[in-house]
N, C-alpha and C. Protein backbone atom coordinates (compact mmCIF):
# COMPACT_ATOMS: atom_id res chain seq x y z
N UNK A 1 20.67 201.82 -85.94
CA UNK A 1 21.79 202.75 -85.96
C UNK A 1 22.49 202.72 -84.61
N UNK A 2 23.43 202.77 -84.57
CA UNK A 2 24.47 202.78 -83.63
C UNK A 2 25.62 203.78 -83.63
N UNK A 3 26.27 204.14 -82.43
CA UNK A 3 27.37 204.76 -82.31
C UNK A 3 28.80 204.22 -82.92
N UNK A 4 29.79 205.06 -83.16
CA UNK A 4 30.72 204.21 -83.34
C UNK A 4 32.36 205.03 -82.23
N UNK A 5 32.46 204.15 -81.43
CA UNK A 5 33.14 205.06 -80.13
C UNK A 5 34.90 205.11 -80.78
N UNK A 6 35.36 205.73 -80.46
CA UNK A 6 37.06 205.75 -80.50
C UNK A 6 37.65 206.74 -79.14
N UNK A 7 39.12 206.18 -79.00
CA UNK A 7 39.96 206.39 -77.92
C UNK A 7 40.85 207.29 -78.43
N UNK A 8 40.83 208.85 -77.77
CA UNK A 8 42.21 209.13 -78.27
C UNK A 8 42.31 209.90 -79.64
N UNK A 9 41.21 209.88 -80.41
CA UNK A 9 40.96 210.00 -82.05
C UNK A 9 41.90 211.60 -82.28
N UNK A 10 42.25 211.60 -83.51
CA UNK A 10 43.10 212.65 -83.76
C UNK A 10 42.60 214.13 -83.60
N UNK A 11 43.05 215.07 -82.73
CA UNK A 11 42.11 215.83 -82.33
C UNK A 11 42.50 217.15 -83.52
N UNK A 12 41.76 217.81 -84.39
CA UNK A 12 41.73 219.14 -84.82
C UNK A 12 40.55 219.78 -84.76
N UNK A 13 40.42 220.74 -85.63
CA UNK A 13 38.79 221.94 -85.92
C UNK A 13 37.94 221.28 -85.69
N UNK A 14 37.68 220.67 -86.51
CA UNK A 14 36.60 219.72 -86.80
C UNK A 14 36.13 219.04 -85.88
N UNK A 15 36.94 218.56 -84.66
CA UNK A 15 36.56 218.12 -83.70
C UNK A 15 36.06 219.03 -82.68
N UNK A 16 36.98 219.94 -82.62
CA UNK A 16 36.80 220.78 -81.89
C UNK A 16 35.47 221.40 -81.71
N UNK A 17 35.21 221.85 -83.17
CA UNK A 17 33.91 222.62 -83.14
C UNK A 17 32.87 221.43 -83.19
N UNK A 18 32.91 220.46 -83.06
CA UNK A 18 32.26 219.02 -82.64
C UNK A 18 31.46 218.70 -81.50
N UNK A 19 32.61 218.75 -80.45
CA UNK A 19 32.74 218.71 -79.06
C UNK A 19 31.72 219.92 -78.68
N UNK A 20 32.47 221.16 -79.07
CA UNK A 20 31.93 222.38 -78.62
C UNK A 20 30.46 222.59 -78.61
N UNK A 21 29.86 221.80 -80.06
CA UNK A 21 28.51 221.88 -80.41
C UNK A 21 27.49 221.09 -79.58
N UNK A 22 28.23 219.69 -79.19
CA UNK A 22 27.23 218.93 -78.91
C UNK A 22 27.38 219.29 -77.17
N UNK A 23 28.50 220.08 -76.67
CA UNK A 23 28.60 220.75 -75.51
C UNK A 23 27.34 221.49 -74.96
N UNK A 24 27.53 222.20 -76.40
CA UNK A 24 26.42 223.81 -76.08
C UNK A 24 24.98 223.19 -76.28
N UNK A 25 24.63 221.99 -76.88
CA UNK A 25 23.41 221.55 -77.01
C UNK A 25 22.52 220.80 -76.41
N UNK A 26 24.23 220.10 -75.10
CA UNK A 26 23.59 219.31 -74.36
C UNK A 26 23.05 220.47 -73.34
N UNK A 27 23.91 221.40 -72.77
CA UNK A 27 23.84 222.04 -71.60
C UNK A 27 22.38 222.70 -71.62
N UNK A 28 21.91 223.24 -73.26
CA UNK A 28 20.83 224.12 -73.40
C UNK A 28 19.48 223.33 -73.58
N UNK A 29 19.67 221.97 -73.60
CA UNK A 29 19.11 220.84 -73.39
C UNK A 29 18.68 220.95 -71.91
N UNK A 30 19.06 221.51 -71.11
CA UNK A 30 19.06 220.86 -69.71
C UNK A 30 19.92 219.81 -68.99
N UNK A 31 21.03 219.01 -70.15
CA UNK A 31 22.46 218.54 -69.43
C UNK A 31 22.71 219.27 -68.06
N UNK A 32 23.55 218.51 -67.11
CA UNK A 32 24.11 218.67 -65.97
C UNK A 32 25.47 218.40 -66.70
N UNK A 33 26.52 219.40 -67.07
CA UNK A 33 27.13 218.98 -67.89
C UNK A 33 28.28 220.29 -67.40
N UNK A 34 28.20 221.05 -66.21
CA UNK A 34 29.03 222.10 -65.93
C UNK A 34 28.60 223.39 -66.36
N UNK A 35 26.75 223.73 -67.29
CA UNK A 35 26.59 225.09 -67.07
C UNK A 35 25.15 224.47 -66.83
N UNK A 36 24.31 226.03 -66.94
CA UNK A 36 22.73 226.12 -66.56
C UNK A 36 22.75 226.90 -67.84
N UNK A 37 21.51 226.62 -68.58
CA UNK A 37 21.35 227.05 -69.97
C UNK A 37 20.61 228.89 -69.25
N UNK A 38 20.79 229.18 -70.62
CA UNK A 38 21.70 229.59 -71.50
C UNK A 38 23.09 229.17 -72.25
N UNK A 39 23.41 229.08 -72.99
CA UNK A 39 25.31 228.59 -72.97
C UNK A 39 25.60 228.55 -74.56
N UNK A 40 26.77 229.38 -74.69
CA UNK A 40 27.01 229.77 -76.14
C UNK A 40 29.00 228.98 -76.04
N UNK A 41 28.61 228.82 -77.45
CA UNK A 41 30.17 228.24 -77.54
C UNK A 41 31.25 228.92 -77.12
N UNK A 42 30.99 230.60 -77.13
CA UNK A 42 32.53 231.11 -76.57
C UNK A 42 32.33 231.06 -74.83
N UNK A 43 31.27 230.37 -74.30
CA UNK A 43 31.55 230.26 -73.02
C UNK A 43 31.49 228.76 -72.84
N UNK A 44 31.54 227.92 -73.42
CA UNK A 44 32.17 226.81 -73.27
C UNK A 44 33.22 226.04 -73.95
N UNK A 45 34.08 226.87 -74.54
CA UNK A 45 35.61 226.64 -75.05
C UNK A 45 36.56 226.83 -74.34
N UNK A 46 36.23 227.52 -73.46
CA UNK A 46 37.36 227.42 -72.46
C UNK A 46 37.61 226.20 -71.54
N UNK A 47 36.48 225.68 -71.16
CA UNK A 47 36.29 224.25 -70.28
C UNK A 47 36.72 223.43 -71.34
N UNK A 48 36.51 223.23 -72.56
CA UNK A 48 37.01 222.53 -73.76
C UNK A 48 38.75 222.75 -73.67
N UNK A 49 38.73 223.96 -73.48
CA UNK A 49 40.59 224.08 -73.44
C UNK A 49 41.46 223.15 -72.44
N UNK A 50 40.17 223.33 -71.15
CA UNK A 50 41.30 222.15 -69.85
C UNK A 50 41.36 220.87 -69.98
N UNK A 51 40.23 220.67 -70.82
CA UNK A 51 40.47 219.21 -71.25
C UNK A 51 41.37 218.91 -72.16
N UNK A 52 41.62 219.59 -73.12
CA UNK A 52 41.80 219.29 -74.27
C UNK A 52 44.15 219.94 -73.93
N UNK A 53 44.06 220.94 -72.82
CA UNK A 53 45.33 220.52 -72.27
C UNK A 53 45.82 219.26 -71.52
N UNK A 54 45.10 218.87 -70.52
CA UNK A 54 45.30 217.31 -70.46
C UNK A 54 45.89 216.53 -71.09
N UNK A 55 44.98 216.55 -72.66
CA UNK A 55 45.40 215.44 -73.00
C UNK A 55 46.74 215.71 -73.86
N UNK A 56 47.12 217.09 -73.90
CA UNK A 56 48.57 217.52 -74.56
C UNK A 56 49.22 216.59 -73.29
N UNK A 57 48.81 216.99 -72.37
CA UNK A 57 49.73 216.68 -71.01
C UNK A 57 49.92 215.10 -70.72
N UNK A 58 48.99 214.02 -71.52
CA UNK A 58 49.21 212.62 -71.34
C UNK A 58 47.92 212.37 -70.62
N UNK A 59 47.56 213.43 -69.28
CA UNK A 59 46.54 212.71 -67.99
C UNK A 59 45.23 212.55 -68.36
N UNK A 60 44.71 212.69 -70.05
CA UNK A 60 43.51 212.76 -70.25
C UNK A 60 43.81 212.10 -71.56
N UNK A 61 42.39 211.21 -71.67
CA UNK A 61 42.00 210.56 -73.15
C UNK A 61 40.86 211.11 -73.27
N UNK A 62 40.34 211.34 -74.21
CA UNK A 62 38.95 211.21 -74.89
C UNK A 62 38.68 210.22 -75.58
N UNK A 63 36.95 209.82 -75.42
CA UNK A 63 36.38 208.68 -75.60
C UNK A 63 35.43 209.60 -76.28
N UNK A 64 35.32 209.30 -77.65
CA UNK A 64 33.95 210.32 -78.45
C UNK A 64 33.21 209.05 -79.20
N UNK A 65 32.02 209.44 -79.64
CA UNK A 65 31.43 208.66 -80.47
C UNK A 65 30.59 209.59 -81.44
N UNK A 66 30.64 208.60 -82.47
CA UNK A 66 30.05 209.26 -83.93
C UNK A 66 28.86 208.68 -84.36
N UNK A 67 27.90 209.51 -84.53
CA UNK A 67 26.83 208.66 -85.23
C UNK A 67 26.81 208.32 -86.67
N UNK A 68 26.01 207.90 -87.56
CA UNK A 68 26.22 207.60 -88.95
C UNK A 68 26.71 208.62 -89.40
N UNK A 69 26.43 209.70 -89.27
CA UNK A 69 27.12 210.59 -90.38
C UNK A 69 28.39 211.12 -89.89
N UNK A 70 29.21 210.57 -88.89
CA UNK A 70 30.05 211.27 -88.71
C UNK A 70 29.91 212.35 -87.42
N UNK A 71 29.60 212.72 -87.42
CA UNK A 71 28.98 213.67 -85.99
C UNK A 71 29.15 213.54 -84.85
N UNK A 72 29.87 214.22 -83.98
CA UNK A 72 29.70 214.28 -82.90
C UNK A 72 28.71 213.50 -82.04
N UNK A 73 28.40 213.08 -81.23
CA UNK A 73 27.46 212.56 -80.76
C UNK A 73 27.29 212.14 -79.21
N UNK A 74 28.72 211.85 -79.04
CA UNK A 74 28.79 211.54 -77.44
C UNK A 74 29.99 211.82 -77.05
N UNK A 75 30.12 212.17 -75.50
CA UNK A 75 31.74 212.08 -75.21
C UNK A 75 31.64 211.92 -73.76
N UNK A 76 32.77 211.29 -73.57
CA UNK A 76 33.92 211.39 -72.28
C UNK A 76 34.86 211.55 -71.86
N UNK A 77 35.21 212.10 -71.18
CA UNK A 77 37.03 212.18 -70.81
C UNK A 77 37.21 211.35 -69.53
N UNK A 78 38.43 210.86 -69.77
CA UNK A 78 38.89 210.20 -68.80
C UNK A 78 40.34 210.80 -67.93
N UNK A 79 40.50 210.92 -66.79
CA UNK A 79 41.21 212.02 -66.42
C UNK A 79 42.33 211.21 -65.28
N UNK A 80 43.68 211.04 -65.44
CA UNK A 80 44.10 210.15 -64.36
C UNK A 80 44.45 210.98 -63.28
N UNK A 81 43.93 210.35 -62.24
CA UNK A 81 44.22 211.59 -60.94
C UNK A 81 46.13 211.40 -60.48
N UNK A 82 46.06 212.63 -60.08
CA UNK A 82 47.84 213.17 -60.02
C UNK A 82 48.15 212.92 -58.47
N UNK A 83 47.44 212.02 -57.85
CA UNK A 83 47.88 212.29 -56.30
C UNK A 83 48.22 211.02 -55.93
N UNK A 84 49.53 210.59 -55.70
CA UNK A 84 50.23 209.39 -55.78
C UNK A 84 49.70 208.54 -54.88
N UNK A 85 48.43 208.64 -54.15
CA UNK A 85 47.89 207.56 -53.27
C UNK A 85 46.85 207.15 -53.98
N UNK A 86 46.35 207.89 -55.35
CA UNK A 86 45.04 207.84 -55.46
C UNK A 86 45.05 207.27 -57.52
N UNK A 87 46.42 207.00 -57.54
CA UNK A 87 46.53 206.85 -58.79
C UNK A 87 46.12 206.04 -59.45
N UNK A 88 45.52 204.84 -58.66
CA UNK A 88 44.62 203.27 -59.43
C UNK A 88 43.51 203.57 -59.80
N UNK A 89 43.28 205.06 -59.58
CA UNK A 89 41.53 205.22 -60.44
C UNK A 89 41.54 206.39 -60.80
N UNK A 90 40.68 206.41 -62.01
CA UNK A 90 40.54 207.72 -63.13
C UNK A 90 38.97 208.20 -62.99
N UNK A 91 39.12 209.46 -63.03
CA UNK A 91 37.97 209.67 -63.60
C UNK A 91 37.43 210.11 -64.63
N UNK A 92 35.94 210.13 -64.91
CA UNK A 92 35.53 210.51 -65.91
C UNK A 92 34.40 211.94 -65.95
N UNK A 93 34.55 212.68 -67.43
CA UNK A 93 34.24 213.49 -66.74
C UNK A 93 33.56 214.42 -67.89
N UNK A 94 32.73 215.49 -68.23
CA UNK A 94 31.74 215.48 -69.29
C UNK A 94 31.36 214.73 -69.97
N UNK A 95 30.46 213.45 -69.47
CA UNK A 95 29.72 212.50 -70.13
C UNK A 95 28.54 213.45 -70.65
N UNK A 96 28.17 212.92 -72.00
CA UNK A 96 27.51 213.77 -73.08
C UNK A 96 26.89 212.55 -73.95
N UNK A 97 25.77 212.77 -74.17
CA UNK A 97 24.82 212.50 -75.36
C UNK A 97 24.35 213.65 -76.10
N UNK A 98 24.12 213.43 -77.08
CA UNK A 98 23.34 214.31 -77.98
C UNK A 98 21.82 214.45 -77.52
N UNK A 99 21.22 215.01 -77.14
CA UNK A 99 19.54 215.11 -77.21
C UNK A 99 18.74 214.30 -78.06
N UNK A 100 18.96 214.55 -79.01
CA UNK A 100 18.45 213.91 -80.44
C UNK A 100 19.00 212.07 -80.42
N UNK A 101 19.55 211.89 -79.84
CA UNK A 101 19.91 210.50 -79.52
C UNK A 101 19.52 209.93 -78.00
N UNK A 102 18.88 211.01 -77.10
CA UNK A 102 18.34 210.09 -76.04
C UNK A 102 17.90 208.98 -76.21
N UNK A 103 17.81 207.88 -75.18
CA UNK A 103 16.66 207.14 -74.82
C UNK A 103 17.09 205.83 -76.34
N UNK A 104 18.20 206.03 -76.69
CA UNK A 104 18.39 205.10 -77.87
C UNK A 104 19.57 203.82 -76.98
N UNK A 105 19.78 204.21 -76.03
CA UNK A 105 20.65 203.02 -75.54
C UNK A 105 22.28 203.85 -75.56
N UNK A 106 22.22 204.70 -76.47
CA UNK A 106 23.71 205.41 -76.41
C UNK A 106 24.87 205.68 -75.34
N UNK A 107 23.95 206.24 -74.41
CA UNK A 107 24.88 206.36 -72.72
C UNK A 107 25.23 205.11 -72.70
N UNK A 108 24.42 204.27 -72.33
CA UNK A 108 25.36 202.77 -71.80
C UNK A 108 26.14 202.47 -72.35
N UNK A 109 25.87 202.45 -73.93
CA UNK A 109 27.12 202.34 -74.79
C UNK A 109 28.20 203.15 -74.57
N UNK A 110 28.32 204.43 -74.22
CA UNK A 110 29.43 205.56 -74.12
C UNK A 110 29.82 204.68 -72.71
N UNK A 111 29.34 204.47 -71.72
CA UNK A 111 29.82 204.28 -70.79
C UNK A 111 30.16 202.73 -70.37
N UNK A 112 29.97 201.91 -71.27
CA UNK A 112 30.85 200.99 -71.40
C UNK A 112 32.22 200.85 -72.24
N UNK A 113 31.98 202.10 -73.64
CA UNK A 113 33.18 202.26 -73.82
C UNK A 113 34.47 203.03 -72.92
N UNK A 114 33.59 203.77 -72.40
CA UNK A 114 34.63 204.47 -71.39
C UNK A 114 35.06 203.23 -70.01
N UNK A 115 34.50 202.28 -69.75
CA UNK A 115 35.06 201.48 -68.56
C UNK A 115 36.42 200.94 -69.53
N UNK A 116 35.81 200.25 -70.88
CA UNK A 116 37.00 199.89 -71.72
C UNK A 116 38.57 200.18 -71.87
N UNK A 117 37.93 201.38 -72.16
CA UNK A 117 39.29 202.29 -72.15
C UNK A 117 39.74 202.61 -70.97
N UNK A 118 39.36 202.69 -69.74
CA UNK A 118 39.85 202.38 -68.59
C UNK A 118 40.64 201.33 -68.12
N UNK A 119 40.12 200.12 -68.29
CA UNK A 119 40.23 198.94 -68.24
C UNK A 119 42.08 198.58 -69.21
N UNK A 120 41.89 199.49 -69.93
CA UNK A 120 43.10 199.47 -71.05
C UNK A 120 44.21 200.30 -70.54
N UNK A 121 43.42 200.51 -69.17
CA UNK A 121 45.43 201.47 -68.58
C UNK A 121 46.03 200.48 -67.64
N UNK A 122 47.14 200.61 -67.60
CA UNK A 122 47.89 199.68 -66.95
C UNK A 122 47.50 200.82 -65.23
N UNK A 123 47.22 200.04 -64.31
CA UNK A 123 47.23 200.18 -62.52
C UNK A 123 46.00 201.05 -62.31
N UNK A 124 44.86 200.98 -63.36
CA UNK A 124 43.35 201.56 -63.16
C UNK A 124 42.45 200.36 -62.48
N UNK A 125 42.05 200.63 -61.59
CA UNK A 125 41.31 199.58 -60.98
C UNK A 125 39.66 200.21 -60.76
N UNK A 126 39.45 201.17 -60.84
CA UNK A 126 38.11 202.30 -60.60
C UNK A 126 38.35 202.80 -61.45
N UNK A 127 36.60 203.25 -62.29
CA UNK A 127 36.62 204.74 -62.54
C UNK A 127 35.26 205.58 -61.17
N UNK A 128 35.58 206.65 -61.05
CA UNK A 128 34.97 207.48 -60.22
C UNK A 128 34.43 208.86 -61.16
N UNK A 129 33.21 209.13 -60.52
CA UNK A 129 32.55 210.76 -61.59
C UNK A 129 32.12 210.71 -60.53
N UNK A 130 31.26 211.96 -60.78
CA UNK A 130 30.13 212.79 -60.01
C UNK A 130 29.23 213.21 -60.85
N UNK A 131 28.12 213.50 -60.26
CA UNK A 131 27.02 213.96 -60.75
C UNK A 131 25.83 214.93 -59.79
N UNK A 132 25.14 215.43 -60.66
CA UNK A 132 24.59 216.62 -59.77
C UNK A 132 22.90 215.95 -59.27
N UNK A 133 22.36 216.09 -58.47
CA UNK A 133 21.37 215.66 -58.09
C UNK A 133 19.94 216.47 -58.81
N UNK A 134 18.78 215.45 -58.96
CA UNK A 134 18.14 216.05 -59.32
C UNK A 134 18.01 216.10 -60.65
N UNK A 135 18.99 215.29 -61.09
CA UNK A 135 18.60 215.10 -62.52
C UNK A 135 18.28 213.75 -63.48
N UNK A 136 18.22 212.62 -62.38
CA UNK A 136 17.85 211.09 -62.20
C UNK A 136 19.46 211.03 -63.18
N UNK A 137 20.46 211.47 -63.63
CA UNK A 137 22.09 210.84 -63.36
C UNK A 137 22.34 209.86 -62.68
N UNK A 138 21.97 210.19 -61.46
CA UNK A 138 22.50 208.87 -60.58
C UNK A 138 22.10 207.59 -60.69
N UNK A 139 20.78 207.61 -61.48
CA UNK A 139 20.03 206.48 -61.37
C UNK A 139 20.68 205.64 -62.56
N UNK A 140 21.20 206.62 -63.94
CA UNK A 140 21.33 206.10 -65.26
C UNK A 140 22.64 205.04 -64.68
N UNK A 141 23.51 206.25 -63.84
CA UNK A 141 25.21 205.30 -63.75
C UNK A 141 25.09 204.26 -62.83
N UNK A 142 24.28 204.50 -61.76
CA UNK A 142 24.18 203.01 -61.20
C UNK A 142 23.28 202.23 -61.80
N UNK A 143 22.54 201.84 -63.00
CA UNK A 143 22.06 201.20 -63.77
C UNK A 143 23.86 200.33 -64.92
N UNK A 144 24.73 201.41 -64.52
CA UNK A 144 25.43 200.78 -65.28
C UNK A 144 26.39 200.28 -64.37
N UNK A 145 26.23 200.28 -63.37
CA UNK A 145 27.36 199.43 -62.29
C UNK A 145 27.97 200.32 -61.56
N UNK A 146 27.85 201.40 -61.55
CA UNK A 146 28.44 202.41 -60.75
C UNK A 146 27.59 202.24 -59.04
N UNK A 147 27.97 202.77 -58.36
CA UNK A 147 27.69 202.79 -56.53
C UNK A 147 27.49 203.91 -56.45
N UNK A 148 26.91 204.66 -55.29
CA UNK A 148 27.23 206.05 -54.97
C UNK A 148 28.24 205.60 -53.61
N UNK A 149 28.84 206.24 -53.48
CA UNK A 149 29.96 206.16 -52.30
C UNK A 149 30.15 207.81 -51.50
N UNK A 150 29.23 208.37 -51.77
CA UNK A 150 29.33 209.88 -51.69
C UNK A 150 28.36 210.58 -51.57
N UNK A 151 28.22 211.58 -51.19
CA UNK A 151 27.07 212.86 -50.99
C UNK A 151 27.75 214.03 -50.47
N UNK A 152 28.08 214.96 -51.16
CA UNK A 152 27.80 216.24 -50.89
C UNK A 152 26.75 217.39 -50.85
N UNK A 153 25.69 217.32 -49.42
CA UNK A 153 24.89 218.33 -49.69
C UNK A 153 25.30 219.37 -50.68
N UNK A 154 23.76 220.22 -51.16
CA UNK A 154 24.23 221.32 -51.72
C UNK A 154 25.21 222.09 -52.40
N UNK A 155 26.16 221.23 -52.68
CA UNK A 155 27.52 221.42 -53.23
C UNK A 155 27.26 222.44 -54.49
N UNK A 156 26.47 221.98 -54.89
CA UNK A 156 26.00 222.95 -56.24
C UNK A 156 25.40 223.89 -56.54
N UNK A 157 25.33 224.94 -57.05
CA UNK A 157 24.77 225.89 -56.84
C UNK A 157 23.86 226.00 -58.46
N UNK A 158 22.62 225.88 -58.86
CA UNK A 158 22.90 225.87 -60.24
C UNK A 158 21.61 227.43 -60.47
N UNK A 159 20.88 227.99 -58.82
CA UNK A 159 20.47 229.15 -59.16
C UNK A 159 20.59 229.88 -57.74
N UNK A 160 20.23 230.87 -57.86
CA UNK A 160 20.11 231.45 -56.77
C UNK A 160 19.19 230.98 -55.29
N UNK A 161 18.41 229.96 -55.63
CA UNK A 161 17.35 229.46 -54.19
C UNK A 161 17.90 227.85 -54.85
N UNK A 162 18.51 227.50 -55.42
CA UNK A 162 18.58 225.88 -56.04
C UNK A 162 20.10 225.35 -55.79
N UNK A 163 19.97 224.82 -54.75
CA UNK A 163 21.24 223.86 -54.67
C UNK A 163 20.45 222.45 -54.55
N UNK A 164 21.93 221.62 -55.33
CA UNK A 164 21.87 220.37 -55.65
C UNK A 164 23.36 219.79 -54.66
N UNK A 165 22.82 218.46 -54.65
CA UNK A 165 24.20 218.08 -53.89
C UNK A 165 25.04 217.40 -54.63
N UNK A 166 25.97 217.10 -54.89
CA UNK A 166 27.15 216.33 -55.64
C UNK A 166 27.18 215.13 -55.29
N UNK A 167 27.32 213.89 -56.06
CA UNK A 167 26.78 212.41 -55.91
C UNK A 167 28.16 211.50 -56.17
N UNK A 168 29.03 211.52 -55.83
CA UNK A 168 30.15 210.73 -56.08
C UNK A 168 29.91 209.32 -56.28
N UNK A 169 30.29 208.73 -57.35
CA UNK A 169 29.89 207.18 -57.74
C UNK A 169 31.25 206.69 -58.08
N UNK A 170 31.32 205.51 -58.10
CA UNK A 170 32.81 204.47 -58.32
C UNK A 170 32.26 203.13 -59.08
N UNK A 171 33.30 202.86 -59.88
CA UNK A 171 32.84 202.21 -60.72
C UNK A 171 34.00 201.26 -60.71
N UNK A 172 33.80 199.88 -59.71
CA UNK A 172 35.25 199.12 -59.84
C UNK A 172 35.38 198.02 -61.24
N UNK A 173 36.63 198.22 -61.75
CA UNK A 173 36.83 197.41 -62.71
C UNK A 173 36.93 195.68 -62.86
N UNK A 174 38.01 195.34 -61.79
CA UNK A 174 38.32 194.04 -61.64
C UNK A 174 37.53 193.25 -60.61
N UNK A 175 36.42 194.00 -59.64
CA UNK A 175 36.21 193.06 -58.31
C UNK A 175 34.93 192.08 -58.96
């Protein structure tokens, strides 16, 4: 069994409450994914909203994947940065697996579809993410060609005695 990825796919409900699900399942999973579990869908629809303005706005695609039945299963966004020196690279940004699909090869797959679709913009030469430490992340994306080029101590806060530092990675397309 395999994923089946698309760019862009037509976004309504159905997706929506898609996204939202496999959101709330990664995070309560233990995802590094923008909360610390606990996490219920009406507190992660709103982070669903900035993305999902983006891509009204043009500066964002989504990259989702479906497992056999249709389902939700993985995602990425790809986000083009707005700062006219910095415009040859995008990033990416709630990378997501399903739980129930760990350890099946899926990430690499999501994240080669996402270089793809990178690769498919005209003056993208990088993609760049971050990731939170401490959760062997760093190890998965530089397994997939990514660098770290970055460290932010402690940047993160994910409890009250627990900071993590922020791991900036780059991922060049053409070199």
């Amino acid at each position: 069994m395999a994923l089946t990825f698309e760019v862009d796919p037509a976004f309504g409900r159905t997706l929506r409450d898609g996204i939202t699900a496999l959101w709330v399942d990664v995070s309560n999973a233990g995802g590094a994914v923008g909360f610390v579990p606990p996490v219920t869908d009406e507190e992660v629809r709103p982070e669903l909203l900035k993305h999902l303005a983006g891509m009204a706005e043009g500066r964002t695609r989504l990259v989702i994947g479906r497992d056999q039945d249709g389902t939700v299963a993985a995602t990425a966004f790809l986000t083009r940065n707005t700062h006219r020196l910095m415009q040859h690279w995008i990033g990416v940004y709630t990378v997501m697996v399903h739980p129930r699909h760990q350890g099946k090869g899926f990430g690499r797959a999501l994240m080669t579809a996402t270089a793809d679709a990178a690769r498919g913009l005209e003056g993208i030469d990088a993609i760049r993410l971050t990731c939170r430490s401490g959760t062997g992340a760093d190890r998965f994306y530089a397994s997939c060609g990514y660098k770290e080029v970055g460290r932010i101590p402690g940047a993160i806060r994910v409890a009250e005695d627990d900071y993590r530092d922020d791991i900036i990675m780059l991922l060049p397309l053409f070199r």
